[in-house]
PDB file of N, CA and C in Angstrom:
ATOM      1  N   UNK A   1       0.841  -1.164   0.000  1.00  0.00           N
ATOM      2  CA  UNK A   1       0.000   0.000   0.000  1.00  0.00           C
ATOM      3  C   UNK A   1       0.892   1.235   0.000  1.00  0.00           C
ATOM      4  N   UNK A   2       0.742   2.298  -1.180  1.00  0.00           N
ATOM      5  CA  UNK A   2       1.167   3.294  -0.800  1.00  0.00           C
ATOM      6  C   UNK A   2       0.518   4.665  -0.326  1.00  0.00           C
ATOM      7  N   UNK A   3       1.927   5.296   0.452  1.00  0.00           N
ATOM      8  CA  UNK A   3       1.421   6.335   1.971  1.00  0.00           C
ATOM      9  C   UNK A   3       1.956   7.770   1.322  1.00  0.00           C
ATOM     10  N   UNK A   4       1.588   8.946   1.287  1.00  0.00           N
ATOM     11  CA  UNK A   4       2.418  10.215   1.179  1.00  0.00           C
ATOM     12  C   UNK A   4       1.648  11.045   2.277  1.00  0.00           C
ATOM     13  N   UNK A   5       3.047  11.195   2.842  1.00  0.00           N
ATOM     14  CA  UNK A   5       2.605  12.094   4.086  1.00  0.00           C
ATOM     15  C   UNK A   5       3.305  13.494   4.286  1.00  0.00           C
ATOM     16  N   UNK A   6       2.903  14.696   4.772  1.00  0.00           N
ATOM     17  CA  UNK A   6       3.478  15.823   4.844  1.00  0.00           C
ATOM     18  C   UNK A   6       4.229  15.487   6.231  1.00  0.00           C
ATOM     19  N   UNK A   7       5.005  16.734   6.511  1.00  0.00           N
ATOM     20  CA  UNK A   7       5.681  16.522   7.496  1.00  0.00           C
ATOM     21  C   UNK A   7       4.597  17.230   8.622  1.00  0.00           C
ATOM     22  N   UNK A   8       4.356  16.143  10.070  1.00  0.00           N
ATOM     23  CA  UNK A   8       3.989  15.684  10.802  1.00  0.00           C
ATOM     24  C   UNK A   8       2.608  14.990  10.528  1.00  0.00           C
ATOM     25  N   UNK A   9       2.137  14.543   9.464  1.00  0.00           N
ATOM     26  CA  UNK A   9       1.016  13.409   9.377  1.00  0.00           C
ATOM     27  C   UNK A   9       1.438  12.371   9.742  1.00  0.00           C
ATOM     28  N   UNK A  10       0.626  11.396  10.217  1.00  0.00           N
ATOM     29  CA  UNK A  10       1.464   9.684  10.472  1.00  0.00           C
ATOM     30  C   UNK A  10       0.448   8.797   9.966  1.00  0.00           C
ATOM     31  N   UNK A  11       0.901   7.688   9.768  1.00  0.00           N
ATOM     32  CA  UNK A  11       0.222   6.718   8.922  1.00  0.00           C
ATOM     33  C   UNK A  11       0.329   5.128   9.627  1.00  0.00           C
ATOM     34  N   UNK A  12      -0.743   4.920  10.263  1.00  0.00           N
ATOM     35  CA  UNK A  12      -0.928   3.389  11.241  1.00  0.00           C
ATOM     36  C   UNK A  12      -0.598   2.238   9.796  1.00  0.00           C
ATOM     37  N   UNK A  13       0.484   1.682   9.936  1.00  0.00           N
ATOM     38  CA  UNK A  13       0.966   0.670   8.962  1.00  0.00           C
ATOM     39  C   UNK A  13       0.188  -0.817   9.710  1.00  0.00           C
ATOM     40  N   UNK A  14       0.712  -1.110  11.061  1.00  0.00           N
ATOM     41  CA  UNK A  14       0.415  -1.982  11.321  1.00  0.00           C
ATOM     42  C   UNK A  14      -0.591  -1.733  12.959  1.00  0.00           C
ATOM     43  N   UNK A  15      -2.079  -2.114  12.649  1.00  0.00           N
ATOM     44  CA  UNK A  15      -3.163  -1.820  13.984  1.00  0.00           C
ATOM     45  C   UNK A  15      -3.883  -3.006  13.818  1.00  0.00           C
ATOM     46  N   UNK A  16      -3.654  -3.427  15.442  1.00  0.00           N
ATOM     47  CA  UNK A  16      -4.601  -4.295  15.681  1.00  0.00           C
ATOM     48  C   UNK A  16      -5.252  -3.872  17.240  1.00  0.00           C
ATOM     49  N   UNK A  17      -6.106  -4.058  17.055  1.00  0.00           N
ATOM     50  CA  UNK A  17      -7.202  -3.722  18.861  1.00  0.00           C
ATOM     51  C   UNK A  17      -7.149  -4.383  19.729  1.00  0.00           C
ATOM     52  N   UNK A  18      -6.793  -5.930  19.608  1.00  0.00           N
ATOM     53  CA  UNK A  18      -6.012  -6.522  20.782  1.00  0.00           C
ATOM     54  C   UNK A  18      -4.737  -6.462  20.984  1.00  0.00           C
ATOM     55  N   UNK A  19      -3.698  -6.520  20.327  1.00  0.00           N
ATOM     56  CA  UNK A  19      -2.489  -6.150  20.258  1.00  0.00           C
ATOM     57  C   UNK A  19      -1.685  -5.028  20.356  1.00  0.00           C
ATOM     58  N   UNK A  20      -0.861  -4.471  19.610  1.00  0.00           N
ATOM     59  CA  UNK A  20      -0.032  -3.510  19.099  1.00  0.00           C
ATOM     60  C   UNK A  20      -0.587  -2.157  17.941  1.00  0.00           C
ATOM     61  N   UNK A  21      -0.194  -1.391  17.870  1.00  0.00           N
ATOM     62  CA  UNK A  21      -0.215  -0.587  16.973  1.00  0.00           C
ATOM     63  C   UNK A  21       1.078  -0.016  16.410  1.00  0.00           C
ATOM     64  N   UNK A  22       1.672   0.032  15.116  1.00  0.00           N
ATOM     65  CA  UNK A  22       2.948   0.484  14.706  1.00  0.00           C
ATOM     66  C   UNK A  22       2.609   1.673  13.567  1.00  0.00           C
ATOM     67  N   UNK A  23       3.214   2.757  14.079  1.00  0.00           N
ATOM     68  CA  UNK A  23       2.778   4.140  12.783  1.00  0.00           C
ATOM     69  C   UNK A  23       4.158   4.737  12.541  1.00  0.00           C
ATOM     70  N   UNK A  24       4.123   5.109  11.610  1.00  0.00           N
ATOM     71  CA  UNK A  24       5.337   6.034  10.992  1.00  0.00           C
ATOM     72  C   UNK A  24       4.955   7.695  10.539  1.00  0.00           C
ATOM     73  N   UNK A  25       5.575   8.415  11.041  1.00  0.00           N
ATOM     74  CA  UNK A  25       5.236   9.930  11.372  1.00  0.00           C
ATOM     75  C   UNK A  25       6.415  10.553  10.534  1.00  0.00           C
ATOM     76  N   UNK A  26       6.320  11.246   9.117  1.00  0.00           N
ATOM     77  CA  UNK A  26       7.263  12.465   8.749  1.00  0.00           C
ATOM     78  C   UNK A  26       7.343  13.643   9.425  1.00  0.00           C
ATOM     79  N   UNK A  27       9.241  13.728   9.839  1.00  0.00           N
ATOM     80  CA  UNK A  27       9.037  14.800  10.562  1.00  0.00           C
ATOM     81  C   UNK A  27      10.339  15.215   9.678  1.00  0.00           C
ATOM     82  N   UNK A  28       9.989  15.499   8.461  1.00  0.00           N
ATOM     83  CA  UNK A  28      10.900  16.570   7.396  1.00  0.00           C
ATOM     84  C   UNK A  28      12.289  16.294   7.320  1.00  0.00           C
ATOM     85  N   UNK A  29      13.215  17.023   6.550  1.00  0.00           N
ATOM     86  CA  UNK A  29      14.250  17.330   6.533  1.00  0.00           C
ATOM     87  C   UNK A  29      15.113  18.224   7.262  1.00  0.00           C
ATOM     88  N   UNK A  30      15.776  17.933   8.559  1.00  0.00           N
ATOM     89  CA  UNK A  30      16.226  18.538   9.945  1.00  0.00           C
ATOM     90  C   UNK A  30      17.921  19.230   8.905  1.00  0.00           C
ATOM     91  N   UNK A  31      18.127  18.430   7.852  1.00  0.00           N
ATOM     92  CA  UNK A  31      19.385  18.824   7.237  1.00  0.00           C
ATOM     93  C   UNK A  31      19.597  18.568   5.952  1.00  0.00           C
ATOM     94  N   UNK A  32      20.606  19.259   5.137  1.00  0.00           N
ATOM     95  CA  UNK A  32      21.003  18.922   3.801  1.00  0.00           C
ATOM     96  C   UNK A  32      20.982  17.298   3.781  1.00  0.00           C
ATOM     97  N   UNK A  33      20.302  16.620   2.923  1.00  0.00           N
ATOM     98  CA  UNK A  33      20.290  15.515   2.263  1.00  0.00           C
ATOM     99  C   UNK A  33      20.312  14.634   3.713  1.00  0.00           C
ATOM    100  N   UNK A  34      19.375  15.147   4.524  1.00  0.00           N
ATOM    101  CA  UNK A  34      18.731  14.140   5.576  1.00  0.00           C
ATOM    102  C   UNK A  34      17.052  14.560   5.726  1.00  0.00           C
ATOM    103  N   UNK A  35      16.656  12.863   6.179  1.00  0.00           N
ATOM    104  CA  UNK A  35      15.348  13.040   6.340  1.00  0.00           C
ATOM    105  C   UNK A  35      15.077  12.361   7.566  1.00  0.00           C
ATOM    106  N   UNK A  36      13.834  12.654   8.247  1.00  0.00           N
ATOM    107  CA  UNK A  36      13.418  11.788   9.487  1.00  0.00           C
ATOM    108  C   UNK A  36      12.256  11.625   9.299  1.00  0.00           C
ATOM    109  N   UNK A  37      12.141  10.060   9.477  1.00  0.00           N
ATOM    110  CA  UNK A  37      10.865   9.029  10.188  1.00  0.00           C
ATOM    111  C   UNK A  37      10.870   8.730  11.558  1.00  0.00           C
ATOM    112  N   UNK A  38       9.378   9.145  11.782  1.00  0.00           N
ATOM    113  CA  UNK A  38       9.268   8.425  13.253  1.00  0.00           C
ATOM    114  C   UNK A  38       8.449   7.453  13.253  1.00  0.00           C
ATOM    115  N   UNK A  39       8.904   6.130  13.977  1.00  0.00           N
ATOM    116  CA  UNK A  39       8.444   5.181  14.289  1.00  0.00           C
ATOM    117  C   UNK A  39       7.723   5.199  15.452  1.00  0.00           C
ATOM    118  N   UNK A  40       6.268   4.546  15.476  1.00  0.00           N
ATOM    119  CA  UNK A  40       5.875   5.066  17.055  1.00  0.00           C
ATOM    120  C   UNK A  40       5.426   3.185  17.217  1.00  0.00           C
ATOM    121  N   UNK A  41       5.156   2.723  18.303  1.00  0.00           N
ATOM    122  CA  UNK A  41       4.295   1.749  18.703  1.00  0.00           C
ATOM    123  C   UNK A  41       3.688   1.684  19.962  1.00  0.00           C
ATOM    124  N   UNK A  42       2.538   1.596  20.303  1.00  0.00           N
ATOM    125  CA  UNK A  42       1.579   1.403  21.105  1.00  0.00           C
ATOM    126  C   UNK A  42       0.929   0.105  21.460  1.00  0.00           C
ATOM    127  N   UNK A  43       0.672  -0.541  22.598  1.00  0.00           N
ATOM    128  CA  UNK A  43       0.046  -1.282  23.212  1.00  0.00           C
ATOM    129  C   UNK A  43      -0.873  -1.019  24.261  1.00  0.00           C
ATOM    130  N   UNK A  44      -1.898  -0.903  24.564  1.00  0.00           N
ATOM    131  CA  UNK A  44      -2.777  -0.291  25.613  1.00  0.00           C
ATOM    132  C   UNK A  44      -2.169   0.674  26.098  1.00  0.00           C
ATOM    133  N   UNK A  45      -1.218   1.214  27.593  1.00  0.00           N
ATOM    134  CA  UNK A  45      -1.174   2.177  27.972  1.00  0.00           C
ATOM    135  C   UNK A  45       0.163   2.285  27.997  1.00  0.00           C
ATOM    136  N   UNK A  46       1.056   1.577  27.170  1.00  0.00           N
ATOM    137  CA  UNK A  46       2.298   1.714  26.650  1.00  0.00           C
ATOM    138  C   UNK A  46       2.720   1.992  25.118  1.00  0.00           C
ATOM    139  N   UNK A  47       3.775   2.702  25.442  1.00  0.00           N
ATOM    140  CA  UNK A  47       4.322   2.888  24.359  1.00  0.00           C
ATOM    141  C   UNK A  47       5.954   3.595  24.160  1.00  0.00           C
ATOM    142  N   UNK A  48       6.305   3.782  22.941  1.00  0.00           N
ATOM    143  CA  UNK A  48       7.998   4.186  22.675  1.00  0.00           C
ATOM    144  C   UNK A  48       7.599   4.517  20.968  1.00  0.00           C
ATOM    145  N   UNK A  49       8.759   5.330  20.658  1.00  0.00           N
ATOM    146  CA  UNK A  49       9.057   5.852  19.642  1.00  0.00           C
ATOM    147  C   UNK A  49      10.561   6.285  19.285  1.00  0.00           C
ATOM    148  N   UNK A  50      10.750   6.180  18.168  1.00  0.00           N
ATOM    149  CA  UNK A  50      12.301   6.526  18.074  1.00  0.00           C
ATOM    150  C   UNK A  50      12.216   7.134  16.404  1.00  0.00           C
ATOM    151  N   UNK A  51      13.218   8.572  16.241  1.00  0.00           N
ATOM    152  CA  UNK A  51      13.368   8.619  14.916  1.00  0.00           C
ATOM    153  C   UNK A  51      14.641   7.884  14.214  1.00  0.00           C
ATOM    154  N   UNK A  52      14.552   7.938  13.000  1.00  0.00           N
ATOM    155  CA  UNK A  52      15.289   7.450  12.335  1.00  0.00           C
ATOM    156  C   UNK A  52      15.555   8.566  10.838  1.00  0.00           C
ATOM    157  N   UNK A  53      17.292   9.248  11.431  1.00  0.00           N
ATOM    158  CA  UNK A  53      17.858   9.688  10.160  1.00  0.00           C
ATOM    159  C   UNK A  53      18.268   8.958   9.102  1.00  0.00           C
ATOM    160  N   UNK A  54      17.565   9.319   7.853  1.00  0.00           N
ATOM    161  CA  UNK A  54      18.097   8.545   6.744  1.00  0.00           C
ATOM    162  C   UNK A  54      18.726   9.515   5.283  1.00  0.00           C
ATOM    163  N   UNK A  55      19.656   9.162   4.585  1.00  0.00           N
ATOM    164  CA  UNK A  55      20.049   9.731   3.496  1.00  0.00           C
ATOM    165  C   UNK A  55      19.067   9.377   2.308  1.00  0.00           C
ATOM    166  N   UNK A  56      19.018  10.606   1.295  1.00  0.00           N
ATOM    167  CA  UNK A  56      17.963   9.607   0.289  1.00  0.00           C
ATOM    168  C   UNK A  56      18.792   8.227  -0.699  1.00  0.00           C
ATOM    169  N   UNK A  57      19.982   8.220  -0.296  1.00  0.00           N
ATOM    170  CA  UNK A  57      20.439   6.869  -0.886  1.00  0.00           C
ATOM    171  C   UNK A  57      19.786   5.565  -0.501  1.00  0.00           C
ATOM    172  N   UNK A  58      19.134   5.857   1.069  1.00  0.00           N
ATOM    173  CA  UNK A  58      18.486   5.011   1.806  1.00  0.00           C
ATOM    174  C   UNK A  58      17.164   4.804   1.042  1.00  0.00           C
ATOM    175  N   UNK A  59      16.739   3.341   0.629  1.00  0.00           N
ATOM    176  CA  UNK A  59      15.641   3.290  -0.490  1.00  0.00           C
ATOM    177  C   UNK A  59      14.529   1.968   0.591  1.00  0.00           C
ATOM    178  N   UNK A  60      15.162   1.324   1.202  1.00  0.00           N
ATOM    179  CA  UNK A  60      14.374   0.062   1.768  1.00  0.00           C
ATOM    180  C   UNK A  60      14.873   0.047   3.446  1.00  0.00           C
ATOM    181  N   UNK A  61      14.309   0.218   3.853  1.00  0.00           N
ATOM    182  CA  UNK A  61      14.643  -0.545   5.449  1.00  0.00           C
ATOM    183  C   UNK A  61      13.312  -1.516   5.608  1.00  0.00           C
ATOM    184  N   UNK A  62      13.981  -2.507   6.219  1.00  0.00           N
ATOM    185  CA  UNK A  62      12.788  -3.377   7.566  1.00  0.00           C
ATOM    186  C   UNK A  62      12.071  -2.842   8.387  1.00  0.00           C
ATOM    187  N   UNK A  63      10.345  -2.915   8.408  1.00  0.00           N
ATOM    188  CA  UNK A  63       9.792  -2.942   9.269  1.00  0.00           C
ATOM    189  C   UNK A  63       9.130  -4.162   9.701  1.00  0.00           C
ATOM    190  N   UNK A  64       8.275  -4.058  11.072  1.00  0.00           N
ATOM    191  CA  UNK A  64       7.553  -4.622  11.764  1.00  0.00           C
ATOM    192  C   UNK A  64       7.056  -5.479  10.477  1.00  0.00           C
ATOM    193  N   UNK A  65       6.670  -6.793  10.561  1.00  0.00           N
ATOM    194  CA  UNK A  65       6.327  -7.652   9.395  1.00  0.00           C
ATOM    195  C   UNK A  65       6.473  -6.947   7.790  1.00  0.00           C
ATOM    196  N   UNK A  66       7.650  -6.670   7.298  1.00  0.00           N
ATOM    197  CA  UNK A  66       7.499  -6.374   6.001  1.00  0.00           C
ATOM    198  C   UNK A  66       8.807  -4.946   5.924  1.00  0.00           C
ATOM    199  N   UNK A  67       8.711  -4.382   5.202  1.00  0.00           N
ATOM    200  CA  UNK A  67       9.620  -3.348   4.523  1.00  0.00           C
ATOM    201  C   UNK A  67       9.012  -2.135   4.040  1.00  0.00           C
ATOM    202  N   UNK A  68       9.650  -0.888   4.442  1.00  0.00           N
ATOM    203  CA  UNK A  68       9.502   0.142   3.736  1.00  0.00           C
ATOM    204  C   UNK A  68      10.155   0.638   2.320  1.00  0.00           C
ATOM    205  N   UNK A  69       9.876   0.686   1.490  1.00  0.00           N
ATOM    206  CA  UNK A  69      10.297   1.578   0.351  1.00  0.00           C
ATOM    207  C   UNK A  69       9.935   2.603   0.297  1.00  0.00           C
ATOM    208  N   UNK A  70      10.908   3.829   0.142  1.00  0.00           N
ATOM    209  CA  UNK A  70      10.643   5.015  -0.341  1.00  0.00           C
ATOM    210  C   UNK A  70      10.723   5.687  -1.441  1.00  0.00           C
ATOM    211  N   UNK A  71      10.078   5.887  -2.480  1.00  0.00           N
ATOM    212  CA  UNK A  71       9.318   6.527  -3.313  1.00  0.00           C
ATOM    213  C   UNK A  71      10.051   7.969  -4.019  1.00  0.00           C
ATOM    214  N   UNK A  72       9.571   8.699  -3.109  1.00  0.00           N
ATOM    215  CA  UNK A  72       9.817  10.201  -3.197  1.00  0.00           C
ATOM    216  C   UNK A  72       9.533  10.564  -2.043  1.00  0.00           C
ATOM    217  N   UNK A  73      11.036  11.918  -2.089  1.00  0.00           N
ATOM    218  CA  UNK A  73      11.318  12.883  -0.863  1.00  0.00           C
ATOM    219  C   UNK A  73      11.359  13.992  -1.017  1.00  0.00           C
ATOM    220  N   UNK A  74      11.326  14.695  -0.160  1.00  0.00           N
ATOM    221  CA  UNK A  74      11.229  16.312  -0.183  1.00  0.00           C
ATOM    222  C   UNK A  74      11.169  17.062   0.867  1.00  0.00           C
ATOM    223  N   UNK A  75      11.675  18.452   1.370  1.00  0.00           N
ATOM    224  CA  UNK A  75      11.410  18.578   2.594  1.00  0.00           C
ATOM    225  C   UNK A  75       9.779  18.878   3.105  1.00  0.00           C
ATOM    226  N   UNK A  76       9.024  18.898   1.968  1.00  0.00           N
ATOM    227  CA  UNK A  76       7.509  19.204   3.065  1.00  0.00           C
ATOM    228  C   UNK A  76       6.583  17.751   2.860  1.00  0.00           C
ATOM    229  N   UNK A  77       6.961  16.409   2.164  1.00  0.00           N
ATOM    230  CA  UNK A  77       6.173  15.173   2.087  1.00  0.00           C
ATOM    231  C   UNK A  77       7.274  13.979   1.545  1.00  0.00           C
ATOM    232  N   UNK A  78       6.650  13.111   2.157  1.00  0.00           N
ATOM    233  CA  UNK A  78       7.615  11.780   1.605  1.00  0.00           C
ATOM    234  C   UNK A  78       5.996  10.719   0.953  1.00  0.00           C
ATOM    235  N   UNK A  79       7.092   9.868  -0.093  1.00  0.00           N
ATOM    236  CA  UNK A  79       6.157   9.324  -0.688  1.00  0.00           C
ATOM    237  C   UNK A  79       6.342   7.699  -0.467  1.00  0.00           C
ATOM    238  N   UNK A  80       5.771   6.626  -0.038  1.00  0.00           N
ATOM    239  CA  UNK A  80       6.286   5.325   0.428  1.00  0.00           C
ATOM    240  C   UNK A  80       5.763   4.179   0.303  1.00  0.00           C
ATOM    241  N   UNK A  81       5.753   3.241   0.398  1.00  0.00           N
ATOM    242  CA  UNK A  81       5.033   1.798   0.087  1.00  0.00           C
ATOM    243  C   UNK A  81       5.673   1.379   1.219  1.00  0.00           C
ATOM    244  N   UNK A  82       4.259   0.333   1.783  1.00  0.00           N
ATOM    245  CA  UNK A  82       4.690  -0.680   2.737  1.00  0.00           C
ATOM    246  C   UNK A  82       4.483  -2.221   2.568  1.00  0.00           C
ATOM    247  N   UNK A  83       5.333  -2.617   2.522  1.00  0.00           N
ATOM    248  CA  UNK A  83       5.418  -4.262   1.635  1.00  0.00           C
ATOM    249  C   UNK A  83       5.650  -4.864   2.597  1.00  0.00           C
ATOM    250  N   UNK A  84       4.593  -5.923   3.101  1.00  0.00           N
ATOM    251  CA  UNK A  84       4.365  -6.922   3.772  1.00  0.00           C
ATOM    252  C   UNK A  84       5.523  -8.164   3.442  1.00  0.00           C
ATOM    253  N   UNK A  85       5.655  -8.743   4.293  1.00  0.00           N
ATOM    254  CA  UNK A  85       6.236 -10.233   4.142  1.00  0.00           C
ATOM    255  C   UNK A  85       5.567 -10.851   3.604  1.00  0.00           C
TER     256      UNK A  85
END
Protein backbone atom coordinates (compact mmCIF):
# COMPACT_ATOMS: atom_id res chain seq x y z
CA UNK A 1 0.00 0.00 0.00
CA UNK A 2 1.17 3.29 -0.80
CA UNK A 3 1.42 6.34 1.97
CA UNK A 4 2.42 10.21 1.18
CA UNK A 5 2.61 12.09 4.09
CA UNK A 6 3.48 15.82 4.84
CA UNK A 7 5.68 16.52 7.50
CA UNK A 8 3.99 15.68 10.80
CA UNK A 9 1.02 13.41 9.38
CA UNK A 10 1.46 9.68 10.47
CA UNK A 11 0.22 6.72 8.92
CA UNK A 12 -0.93 3.39 11.24
CA UNK A 13 0.97 0.67 8.96
CA UNK A 14 0.41 -1.98 11.32
CA UNK A 15 -3.16 -1.82 13.98
CA UNK A 16 -4.60 -4.29 15.68
CA UNK A 17 -7.20 -3.72 18.86
CA UNK A 18 -6.01 -6.52 20.78
CA UNK A 19 -2.49 -6.15 20.26
CA UNK A 20 -0.03 -3.51 19.10
CA UNK A 21 -0.22 -0.59 16.97
CA UNK A 22 2.95 0.48 14.71
CA UNK A 23 2.78 4.14 12.78
CA UNK A 24 5.34 6.03 10.99
CA UNK A 25 5.24 9.93 11.37
CA UNK A 26 7.26 12.46 8.75
CA UNK A 27 9.04 14.80 10.56
CA UNK A 28 10.90 16.57 7.40
CA UNK A 29 14.25 17.33 6.53
CA UNK A 30 16.23 18.54 9.95
CA UNK A 31 19.39 18.82 7.24
CA UNK A 32 21.00 18.92 3.80
CA UNK A 33 20.29 15.51 2.26
CA UNK A 34 18.73 14.14 5.58
CA UNK A 35 15.35 13.04 6.34
CA UNK A 36 13.42 11.79 9.49
CA UNK A 37 10.86 9.03 10.19
CA UNK A 38 9.27 8.42 13.25
CA UNK A 39 8.44 5.18 14.29
CA UNK A 40 5.87 5.07 17.05
CA UNK A 41 4.30 1.75 18.70
CA UNK A 42 1.58 1.40 21.11
CA UNK A 43 0.05 -1.28 23.21
CA UNK A 44 -2.78 -0.29 25.61
CA UNK A 45 -1.17 2.18 27.97
CA UNK A 46 2.30 1.71 26.65
CA UNK A 47 4.32 2.89 24.36
CA UNK A 48 8.00 4.19 22.68
CA UNK A 49 9.06 5.85 19.64
CA UNK A 50 12.30 6.53 18.07
CA UNK A 51 13.37 8.62 14.92
CA UNK A 52 15.29 7.45 12.34
CA UNK A 53 17.86 9.69 10.16
CA UNK A 54 18.10 8.55 6.74
CA UNK A 55 20.05 9.73 3.50
CA UNK A 56 17.96 9.61 0.29
CA UNK A 57 20.44 6.87 -0.89
CA UNK A 58 18.49 5.01 1.81
CA UNK A 59 15.64 3.29 -0.49
CA UNK A 60 14.37 0.06 1.77
CA UNK A 61 14.64 -0.55 5.45
CA UNK A 62 12.79 -3.38 7.57
CA UNK A 63 9.79 -2.94 9.27
CA UNK A 64 7.55 -4.62 11.76
CA UNK A 65 6.33 -7.65 9.40
CA UNK A 66 7.50 -6.37 6.00
CA UNK A 67 9.62 -3.35 4.52
CA UNK A 68 9.50 0.14 3.74
CA UNK A 69 10.30 1.58 0.35
CA UNK A 70 10.64 5.01 -0.34
CA UNK A 71 9.32 6.53 -3.31
CA UNK A 72 9.82 10.20 -3.20
CA UNK A 73 11.32 12.88 -0.86
CA UNK A 74 11.23 16.31 -0.18
CA UNK A 75 11.41 18.58 2.59
CA UNK A 76 7.51 19.20 3.06
CA UNK A 77 6.17 15.17 2.09
CA UNK A 78 7.62 11.78 1.60
CA UNK A 79 6.16 9.32 -0.69
CA UNK A 80 6.29 5.32 0.43
CA UNK A 81 5.03 1.80 0.09
CA UNK A 82 4.69 -0.68 2.74
CA UNK A 83 5.42 -4.26 1.64
CA UNK A 84 4.37 -6.92 3.77
CA UNK A 85 6.24 -10.23 4.14
Amino acid sequence: MDYTLAVGETAALRRNVFTSTWSVIYAGMPAQDRYSIVVTWTMGYHATSYNLFLTPSVRTIPFKGGRLRFLEMSPERIRFRYERA
